[in-house]
Protein backbone atom coordinates (compact mmCIF):
# COMPACT_ATOMS: atom_id res chain seq x y z
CA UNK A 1 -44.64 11.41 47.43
CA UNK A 2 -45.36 11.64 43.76
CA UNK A 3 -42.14 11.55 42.77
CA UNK A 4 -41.09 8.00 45.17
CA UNK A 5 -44.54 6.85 43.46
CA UNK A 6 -43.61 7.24 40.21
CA UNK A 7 -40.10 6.02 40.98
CA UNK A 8 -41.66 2.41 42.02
CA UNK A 9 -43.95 2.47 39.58
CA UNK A 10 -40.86 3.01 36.69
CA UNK A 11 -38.88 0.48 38.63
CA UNK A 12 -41.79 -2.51 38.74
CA UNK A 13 -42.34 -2.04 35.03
CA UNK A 14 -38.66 -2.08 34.21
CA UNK A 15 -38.30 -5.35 35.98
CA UNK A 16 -41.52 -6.47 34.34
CA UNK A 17 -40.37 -5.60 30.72
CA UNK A 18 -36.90 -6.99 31.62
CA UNK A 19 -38.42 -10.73 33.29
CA UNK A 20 -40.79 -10.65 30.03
CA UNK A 21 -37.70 -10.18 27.66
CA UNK A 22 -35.19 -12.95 29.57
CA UNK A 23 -38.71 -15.29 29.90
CA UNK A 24 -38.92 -14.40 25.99
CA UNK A 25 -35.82 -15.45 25.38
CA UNK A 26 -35.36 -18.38 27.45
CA UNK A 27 -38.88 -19.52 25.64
CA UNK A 28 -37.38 -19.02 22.02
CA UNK A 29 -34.38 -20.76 23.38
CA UNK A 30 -36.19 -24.04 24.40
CA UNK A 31 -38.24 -23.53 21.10
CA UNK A 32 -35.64 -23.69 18.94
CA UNK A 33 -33.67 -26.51 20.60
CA UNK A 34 -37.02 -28.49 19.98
CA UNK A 35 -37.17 -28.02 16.60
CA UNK A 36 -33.52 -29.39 16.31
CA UNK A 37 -34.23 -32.27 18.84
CA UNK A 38 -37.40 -33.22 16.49
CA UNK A 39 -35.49 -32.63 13.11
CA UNK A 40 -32.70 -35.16 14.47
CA UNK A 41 -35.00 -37.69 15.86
CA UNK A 42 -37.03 -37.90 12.32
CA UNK A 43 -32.94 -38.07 11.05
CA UNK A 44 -32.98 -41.19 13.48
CA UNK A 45 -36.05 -42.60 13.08
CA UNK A 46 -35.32 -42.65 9.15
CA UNK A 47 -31.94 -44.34 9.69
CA UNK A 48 -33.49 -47.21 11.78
CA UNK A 49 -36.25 -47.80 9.50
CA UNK A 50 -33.10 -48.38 6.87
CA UNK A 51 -31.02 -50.39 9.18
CA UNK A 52 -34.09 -52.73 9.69
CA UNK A 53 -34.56 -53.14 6.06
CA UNK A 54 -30.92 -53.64 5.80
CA UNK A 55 -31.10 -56.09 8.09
CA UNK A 56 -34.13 -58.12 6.59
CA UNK A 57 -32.24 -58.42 3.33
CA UNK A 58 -29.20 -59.83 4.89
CA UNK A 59 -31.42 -62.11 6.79
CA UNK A 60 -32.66 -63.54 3.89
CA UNK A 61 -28.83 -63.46 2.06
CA UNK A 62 -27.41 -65.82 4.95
CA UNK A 63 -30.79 -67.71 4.55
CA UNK A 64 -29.93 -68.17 0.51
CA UNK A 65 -26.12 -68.40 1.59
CA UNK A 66 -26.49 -71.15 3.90
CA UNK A 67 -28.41 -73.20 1.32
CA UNK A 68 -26.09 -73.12 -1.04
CA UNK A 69 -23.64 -74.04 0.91
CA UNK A 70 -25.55 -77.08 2.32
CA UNK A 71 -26.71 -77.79 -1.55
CA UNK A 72 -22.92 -77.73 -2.24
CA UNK A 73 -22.16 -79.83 0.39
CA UNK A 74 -24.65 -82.24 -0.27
CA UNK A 75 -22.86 -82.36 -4.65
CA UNK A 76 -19.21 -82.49 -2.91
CA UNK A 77 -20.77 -85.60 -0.64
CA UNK A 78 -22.25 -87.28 -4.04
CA UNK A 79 -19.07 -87.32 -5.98
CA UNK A 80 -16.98 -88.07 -3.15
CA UNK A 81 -19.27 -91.32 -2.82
CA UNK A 82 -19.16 -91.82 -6.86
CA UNK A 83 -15.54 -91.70 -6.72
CA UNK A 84 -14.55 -95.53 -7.55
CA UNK A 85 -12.51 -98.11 -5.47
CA UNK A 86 -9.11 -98.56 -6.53
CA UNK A 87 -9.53 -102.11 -6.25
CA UNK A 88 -5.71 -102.89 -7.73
CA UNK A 89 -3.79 -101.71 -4.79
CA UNK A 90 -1.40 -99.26 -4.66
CA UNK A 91 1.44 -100.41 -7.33
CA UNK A 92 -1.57 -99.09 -9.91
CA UNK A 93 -5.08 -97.60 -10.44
CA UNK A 94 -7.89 -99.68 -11.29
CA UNK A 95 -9.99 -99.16 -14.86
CA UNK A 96 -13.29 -97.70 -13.42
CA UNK A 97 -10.79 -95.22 -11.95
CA UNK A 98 -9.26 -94.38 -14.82
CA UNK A 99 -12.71 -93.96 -16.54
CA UNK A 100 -13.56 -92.14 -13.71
CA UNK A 101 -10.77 -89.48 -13.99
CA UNK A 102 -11.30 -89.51 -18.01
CA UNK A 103 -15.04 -88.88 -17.88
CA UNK A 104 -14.56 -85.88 -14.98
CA UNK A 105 -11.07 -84.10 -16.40
């Protein structure tokens, strides 16, 4: 009886020690793939903080852009306007268009 006792006794530990080592293992496992899941969402978290940043300066280009554009515009409108009427006709330009042209070439 001694001998089936100590046999179960030898067997319940072995199973214990070999549930601790996978439970170990499986533990370690999980604890590592943390520490990778956290390193990459800092990696993440960095990258959108630059994106957004990113994103606020081209904001503000297309902001700068678009006024130029409509401050161009606005010149291109003016000396369109400015240009003078050729008031001879078509066989040949008039004087203030002439002046015109000299002044601007």
């Amino acid at each position: 009886m001694k001998v089936n006792l100590t046999r179960i006794l030898f067997l319940i530990i072995f199973i214990l020690s070999i549930a601790m080592i996978i439970f170990i293992g499986l533990w370690r496992y999980k604890a590592i793939k943390l520490d990778n899941t956290c390193k990459l969402l800092s990696e993440v978290e960095a990258n959108i903080e630059i994106l957004k940043q990113d994103n606020e300066r081209l904001l503000e280009y297309n902001q700068l852009k678009d006024e130029e554009i409509k401050n161009i515009e606005k010149e291109y409108m003016e000396q369109l306007n400015n240009i003078p009427v050729d008031t001879c006709g078509d066989a040949k330009p008039s004087k203030e268009l002439l002046n015109y042209l000299k002044r601007n070439a």
